[in-house]
Protein backbone atom coordinates (compact mmCIF):
# COMPACT_ATOMS: atom_id res chain seq x y z
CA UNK A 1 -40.01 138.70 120.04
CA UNK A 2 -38.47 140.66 122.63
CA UNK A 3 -35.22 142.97 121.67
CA UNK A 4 -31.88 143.48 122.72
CA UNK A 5 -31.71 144.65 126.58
CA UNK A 6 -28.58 144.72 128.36
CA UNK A 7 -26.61 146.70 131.25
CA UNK A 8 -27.51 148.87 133.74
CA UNK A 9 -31.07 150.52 134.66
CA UNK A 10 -33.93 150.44 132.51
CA UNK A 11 -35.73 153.64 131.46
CA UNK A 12 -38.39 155.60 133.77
CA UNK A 13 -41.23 153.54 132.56
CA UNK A 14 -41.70 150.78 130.23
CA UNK A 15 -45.13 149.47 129.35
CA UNK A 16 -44.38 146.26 127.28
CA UNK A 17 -47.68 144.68 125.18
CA UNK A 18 -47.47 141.56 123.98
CA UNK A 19 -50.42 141.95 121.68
CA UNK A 20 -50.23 138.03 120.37
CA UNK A 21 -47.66 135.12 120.65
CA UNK A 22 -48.76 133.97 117.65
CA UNK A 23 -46.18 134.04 114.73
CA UNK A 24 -46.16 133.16 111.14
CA UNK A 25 -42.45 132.19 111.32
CA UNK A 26 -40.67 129.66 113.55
CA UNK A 27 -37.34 130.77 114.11
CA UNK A 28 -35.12 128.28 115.27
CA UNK A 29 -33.45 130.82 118.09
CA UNK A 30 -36.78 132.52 119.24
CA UNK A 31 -37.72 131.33 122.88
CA UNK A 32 -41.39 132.67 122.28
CA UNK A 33 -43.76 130.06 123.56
CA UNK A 34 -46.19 130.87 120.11
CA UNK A 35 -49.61 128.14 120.11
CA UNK A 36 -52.75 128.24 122.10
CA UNK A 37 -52.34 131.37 123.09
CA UNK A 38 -55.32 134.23 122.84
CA UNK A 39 -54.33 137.83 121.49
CA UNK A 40 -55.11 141.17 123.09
CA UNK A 41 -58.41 142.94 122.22
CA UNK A 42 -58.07 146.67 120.73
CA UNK A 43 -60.05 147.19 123.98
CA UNK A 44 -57.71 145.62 126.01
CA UNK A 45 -54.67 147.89 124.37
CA UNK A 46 -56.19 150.67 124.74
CA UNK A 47 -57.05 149.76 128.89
CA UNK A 48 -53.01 148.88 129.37
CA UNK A 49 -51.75 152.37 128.06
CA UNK A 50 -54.96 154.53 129.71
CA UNK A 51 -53.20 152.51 133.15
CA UNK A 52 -49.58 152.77 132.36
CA UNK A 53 -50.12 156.55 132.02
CA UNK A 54 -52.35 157.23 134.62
CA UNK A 55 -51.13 154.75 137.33
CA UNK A 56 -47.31 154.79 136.27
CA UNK A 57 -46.70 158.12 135.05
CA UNK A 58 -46.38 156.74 131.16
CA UNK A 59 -42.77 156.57 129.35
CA UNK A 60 -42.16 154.73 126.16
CA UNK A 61 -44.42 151.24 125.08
CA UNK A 62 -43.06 148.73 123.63
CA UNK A 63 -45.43 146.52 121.19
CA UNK A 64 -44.20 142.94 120.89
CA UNK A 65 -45.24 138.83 120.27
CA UNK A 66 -44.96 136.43 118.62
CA UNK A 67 -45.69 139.04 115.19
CA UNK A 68 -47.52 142.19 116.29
CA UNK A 69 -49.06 142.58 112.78
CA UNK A 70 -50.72 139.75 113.02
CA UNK A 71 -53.39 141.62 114.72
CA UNK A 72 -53.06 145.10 113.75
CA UNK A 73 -56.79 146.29 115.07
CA UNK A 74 -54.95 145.75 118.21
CA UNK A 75 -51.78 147.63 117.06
CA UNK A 76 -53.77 149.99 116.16
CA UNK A 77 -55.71 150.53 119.02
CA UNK A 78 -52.52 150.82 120.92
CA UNK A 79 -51.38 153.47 119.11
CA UNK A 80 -53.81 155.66 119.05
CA UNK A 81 -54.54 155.61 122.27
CA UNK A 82 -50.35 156.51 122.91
CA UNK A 83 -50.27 159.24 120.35
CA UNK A 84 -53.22 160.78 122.53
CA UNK A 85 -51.93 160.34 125.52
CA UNK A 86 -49.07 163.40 126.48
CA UNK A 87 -47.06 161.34 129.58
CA UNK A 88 -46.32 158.55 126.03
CA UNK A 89 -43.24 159.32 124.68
CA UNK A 90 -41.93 156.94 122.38
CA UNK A 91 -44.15 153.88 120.65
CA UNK A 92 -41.81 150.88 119.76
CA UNK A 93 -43.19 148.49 116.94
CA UNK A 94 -41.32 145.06 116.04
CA UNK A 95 -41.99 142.93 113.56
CA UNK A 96 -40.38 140.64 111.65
CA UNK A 97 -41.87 142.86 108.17
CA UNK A 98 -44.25 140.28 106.63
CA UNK A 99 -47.00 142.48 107.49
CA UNK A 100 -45.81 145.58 106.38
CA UNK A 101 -47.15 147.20 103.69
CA UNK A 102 -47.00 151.16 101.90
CA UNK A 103 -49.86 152.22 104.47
CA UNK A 104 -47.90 151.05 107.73
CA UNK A 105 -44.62 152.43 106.71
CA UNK A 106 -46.70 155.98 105.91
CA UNK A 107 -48.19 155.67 109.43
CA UNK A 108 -44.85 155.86 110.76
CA UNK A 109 -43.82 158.46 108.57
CA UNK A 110 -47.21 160.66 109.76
CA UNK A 111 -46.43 159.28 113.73
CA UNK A 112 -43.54 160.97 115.43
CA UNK A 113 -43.82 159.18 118.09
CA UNK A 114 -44.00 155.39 116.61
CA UNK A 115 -40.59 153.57 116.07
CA UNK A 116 -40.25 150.58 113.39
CA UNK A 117 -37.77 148.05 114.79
CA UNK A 118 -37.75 145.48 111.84
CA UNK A 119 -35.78 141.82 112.59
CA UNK A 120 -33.02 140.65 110.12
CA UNK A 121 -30.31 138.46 110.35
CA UNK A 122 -28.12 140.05 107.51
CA UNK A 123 -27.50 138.43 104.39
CA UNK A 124 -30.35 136.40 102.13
CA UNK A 125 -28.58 132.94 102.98
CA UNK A 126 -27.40 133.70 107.25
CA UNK A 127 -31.20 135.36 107.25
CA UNK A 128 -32.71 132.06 105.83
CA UNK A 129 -30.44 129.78 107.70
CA UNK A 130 -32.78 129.74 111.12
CA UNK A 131 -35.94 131.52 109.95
CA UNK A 132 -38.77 129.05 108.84
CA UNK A 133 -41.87 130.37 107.64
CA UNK A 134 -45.71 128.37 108.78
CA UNK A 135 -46.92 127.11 105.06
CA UNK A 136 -48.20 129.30 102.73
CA UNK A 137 -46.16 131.88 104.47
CA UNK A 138 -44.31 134.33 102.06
CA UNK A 139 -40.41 134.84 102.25
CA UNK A 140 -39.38 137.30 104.72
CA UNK A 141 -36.19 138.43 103.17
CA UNK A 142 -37.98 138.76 100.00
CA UNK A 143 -40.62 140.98 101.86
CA UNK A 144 -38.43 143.12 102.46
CA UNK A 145 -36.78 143.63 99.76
CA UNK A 146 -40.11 144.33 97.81
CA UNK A 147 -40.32 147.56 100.49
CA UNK A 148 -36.87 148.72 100.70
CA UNK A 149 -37.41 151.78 98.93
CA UNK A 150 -39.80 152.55 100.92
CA UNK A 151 -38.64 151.17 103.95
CA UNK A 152 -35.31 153.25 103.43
CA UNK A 153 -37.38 156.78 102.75
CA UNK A 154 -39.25 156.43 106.31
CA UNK A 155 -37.79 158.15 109.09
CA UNK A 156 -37.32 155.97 112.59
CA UNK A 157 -36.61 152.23 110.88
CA UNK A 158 -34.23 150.18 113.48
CA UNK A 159 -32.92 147.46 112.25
CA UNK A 160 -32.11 144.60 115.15
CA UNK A 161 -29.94 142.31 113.70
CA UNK A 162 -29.79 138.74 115.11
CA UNK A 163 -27.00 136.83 115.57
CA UNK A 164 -27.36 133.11 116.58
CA UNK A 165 -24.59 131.24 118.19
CA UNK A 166 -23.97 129.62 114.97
CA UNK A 167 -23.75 132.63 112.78
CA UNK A 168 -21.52 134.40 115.28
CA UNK A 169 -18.94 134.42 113.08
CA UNK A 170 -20.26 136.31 110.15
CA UNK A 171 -21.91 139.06 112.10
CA UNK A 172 -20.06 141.55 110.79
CA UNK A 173 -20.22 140.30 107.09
CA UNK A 174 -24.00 140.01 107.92
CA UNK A 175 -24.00 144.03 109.01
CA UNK A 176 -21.99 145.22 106.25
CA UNK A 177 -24.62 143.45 104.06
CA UNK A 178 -27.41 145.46 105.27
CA UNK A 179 -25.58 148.23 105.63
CA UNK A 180 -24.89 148.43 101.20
CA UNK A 181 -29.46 147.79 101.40
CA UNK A 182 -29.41 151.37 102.91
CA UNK A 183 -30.14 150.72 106.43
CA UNK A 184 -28.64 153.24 109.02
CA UNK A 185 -29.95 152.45 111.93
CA UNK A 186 -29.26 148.85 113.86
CA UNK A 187 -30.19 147.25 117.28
CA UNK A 188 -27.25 143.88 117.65
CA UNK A 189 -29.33 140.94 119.68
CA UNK A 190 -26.78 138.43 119.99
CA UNK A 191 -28.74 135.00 120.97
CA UNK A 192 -29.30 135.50 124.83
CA UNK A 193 -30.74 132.14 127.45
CA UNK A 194 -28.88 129.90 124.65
CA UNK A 195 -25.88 127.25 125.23
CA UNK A 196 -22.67 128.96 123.74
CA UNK A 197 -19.37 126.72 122.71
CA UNK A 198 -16.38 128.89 123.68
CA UNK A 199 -15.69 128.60 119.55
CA UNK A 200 -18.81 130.47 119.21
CA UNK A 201 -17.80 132.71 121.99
CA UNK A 202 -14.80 133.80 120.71
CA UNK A 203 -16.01 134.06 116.90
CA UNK A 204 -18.61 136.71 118.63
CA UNK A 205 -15.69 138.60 120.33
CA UNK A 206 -14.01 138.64 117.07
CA UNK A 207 -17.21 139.77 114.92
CA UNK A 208 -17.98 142.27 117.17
CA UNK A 209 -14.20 143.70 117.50
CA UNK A 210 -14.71 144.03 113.70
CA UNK A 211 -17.83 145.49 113.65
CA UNK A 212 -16.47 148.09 116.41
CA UNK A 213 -13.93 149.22 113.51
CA UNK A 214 -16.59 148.87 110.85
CA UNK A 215 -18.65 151.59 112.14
CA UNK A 216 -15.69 153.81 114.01
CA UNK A 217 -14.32 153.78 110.21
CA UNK A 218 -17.78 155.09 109.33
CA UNK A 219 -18.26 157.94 111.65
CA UNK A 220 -14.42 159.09 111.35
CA UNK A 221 -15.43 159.33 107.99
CA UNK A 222 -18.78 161.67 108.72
CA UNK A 223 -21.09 158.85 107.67
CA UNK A 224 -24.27 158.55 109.58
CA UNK A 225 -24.86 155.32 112.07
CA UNK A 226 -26.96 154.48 114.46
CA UNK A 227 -26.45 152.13 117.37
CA UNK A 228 -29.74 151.54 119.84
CA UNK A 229 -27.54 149.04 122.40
CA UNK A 230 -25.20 151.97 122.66
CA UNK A 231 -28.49 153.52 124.94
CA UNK A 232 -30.53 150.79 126.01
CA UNK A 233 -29.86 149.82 129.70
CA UNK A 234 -31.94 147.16 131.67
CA UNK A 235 -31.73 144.87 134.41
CA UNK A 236 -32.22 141.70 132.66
CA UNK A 237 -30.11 140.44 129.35
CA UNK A 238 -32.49 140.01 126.61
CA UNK A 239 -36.10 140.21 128.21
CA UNK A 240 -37.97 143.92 129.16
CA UNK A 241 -38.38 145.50 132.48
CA UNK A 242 -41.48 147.25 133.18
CA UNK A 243 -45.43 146.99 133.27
CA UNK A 244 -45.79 143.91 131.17
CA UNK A 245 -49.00 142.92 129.95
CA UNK A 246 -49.00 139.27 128.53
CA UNK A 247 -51.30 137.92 125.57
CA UNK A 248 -53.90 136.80 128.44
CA UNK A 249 -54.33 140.26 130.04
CA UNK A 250 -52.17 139.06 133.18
CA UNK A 251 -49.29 141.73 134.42
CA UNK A 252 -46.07 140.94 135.12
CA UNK A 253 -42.69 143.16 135.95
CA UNK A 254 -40.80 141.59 133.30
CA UNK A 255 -41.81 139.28 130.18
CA UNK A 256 -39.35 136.30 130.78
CA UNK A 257 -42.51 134.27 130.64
CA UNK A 258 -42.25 134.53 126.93
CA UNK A 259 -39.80 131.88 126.92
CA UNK A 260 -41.51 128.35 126.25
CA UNK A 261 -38.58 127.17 128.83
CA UNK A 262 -39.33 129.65 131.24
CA UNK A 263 -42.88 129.47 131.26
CA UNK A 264 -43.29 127.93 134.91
CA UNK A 265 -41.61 131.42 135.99
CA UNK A 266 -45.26 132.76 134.95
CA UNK A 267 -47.19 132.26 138.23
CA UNK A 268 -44.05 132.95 139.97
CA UNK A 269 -43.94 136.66 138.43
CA UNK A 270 -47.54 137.45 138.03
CA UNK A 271 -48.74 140.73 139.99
CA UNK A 272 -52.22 141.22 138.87
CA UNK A 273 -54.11 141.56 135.59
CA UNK A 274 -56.26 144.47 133.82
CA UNK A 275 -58.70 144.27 135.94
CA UNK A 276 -56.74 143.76 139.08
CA UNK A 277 -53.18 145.85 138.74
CA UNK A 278 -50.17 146.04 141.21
CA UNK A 279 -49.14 149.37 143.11
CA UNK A 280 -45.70 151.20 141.44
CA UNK A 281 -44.08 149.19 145.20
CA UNK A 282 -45.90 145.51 144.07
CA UNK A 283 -44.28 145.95 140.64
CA UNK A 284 -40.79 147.06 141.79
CA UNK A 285 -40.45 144.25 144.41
CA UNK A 286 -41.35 141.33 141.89
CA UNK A 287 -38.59 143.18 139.27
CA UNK A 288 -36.23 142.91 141.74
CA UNK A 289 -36.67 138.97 141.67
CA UNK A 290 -36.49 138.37 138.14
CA UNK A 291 -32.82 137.92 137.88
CA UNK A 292 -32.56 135.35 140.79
CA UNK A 293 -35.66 133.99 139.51
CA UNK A 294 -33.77 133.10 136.14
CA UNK A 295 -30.84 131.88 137.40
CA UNK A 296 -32.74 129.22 139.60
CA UNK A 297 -35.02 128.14 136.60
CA UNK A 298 -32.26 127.95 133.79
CA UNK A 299 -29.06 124.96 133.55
CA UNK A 300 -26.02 126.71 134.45
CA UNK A 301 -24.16 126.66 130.99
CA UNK A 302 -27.48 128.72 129.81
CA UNK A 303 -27.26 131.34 132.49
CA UNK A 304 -23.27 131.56 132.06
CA UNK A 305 -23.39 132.04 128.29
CA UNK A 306 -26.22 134.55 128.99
CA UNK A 307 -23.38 136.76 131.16
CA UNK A 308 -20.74 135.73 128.90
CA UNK A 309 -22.94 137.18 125.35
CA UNK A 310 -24.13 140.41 127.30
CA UNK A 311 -20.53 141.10 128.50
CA UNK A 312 -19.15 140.82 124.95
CA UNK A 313 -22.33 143.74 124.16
CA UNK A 314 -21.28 145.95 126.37
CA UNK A 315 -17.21 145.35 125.71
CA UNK A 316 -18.49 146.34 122.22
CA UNK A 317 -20.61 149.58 123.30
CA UNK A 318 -17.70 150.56 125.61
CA UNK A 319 -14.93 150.15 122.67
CA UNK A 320 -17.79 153.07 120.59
CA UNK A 321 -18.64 155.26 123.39
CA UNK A 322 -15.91 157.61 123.04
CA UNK A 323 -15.92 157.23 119.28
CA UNK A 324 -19.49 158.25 119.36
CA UNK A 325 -19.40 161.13 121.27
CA UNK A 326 -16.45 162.56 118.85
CA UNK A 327 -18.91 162.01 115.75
CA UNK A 328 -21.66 163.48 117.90
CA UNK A 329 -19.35 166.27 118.48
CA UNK A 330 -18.53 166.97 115.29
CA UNK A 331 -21.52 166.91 113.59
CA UNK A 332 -22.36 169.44 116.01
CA UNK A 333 -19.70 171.85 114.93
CA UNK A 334 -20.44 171.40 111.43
CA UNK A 335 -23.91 172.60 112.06
């Protein structure tokens, strides 16, 4: 699943793997179109970053689905061939933590590089509400909760925390919860390409007005906290700008063709494959679609909420700005 993006540019380079779309949970707010789809090969990975470094100049990757773990030789593969490669700076990883285990979390404690962005919703009951696992599929809450000691000893854990329209109103009650299981650092992906009520709307506005004083209370108090939306920026609400490479080896500028809804958007955004890649120029002129490209393919009342959620983000990362910097800067003088 694809996390929070919202305002602004998006970073130098992106290269965004969706190793599978297959997904061992069914969440009832993930657009991820998830059956009869193939996976990446480890051979495949490792061709995407050798031509996101060498014909794009390399940046940060970003390993998605459907559940990346799901085919770790792939994962693997990819990451690797990153934490060789110099012009990689940063490896994201998100999963949803059923396949995590002591020997993952110690590869991210032995991998500067490598990132662990973990999806929760907040408490045991708002995290159940929407998540359904396939059968014979464990608890995810409970998952984590086996690792948490772990989990809360390795360096570089982000936490994204979802909030569906329907749970809007106990987002901040949901934060504060995982907040007192030791996390530190959180990613907020309010439910983006969904039909909003204005109720929900304004409960969301209200959560995240309390969650702004929630976590200015924590750093005028010296307490550490960690806000990824507070320096992601990117073109499109939601989906990833960049090289995308899709589950079927075909390139794209952006992965909107995740969405099960969107999915016709697919031939409409396609620039090449593995074997046949765009120039830098192909893949900036189809980004520079995407956005009108969405707003003909979705209802309106989708596309509005869309604007409406992302502007409530950024109200909220505007409100912490200037309390950030002041805990930034103070920090620094205590050092």
């Amino acid at each position: 699943m694809p996390d929070a993006a919202s305002r602004r540019r998006p970073p130098a380079g992106q290269l965004i793997l969706t190793v599978t779309r297959a997904c061992n949970l069914r969440c009832s707010y993930c657009p991820t179109a998830k059956d009869g789809w193939p996976s990446l090969t480890p051979q495949d990975a490792t061709r995407a970053v050798d031509l996101f470094a060498q014909r794009f100049g390399g940046g940060d990757i970003k390993l998605f689905g459907g559940e990346p773990l799901l085919v770790p030789d792939v994962v693997s593969a990819a990451i690797n061939r990153a934490v060789a490669e110099p012009r990689i700076r940063r490896i994201y990883l998100s999963t949803n933590g059923l396949g995590l285990d002591e020997a993952w979390l110690d590869r991210v404690r032995a991998t500067p590089k490598l990132i662990l962005t973990l999806s929760m919703d907040g408490t045991p009951e708002a995290h159940r509400r929407f998540r359904r696992a396939l059968p014979g599929v464990a608890d995810s809450y409970d998952r984590v909760l086996a690792l948490l000691p772990q989990l809360i000893r390795t360096p570089r854990v982000v936490v994204t925390q979802t909030i569906p329209p329907a749970s809007a109103a106990g987002a901040d009650e949901n934060l504060a919860h995982l907040l007192s299981l030791g996390f530190r650092r959180f990613n907020l992906l309010p439910g983006y390409f969904l039909p909003w009520r204005p109720d929900q709307l304004d409960a969301l506005r209200v959560s995240f007005d309390a969650i702004a004083a929630r976590v200015t209370a924590r750093w005028r108090a010296g307490r550490a906290f960690y806000l990824r939306n507070l320096f992601t920026r990117a073109p499109t609400p939601f989906f990833n700008t960049g090289l995308v490479v899709d589950a079927d080896c075909t390139l794209h500028p952006s992965n909107v063709g995740l969405s099960a809804a969107l999915d016709e958007l697919r031939h409409r955004t396609r620039v090449g494959t593995l074997d046949e890649p765009p120039t830098r120029e192909a893949l900036s002129d189809a980004a520079s679609r995407t956005n009108r490209l969405l707003q003909e393919a979705l209802p309106e009342r989708v596309w509005d909420s869309t604007q409406r959620v992302d502007a409530e983000l950024t109200r909220l990362c505007e409100a912490l700005y200037p309390e950030f910097f002041a805990w930034r800067a103070r920090r620094r003088g205590a050092a």
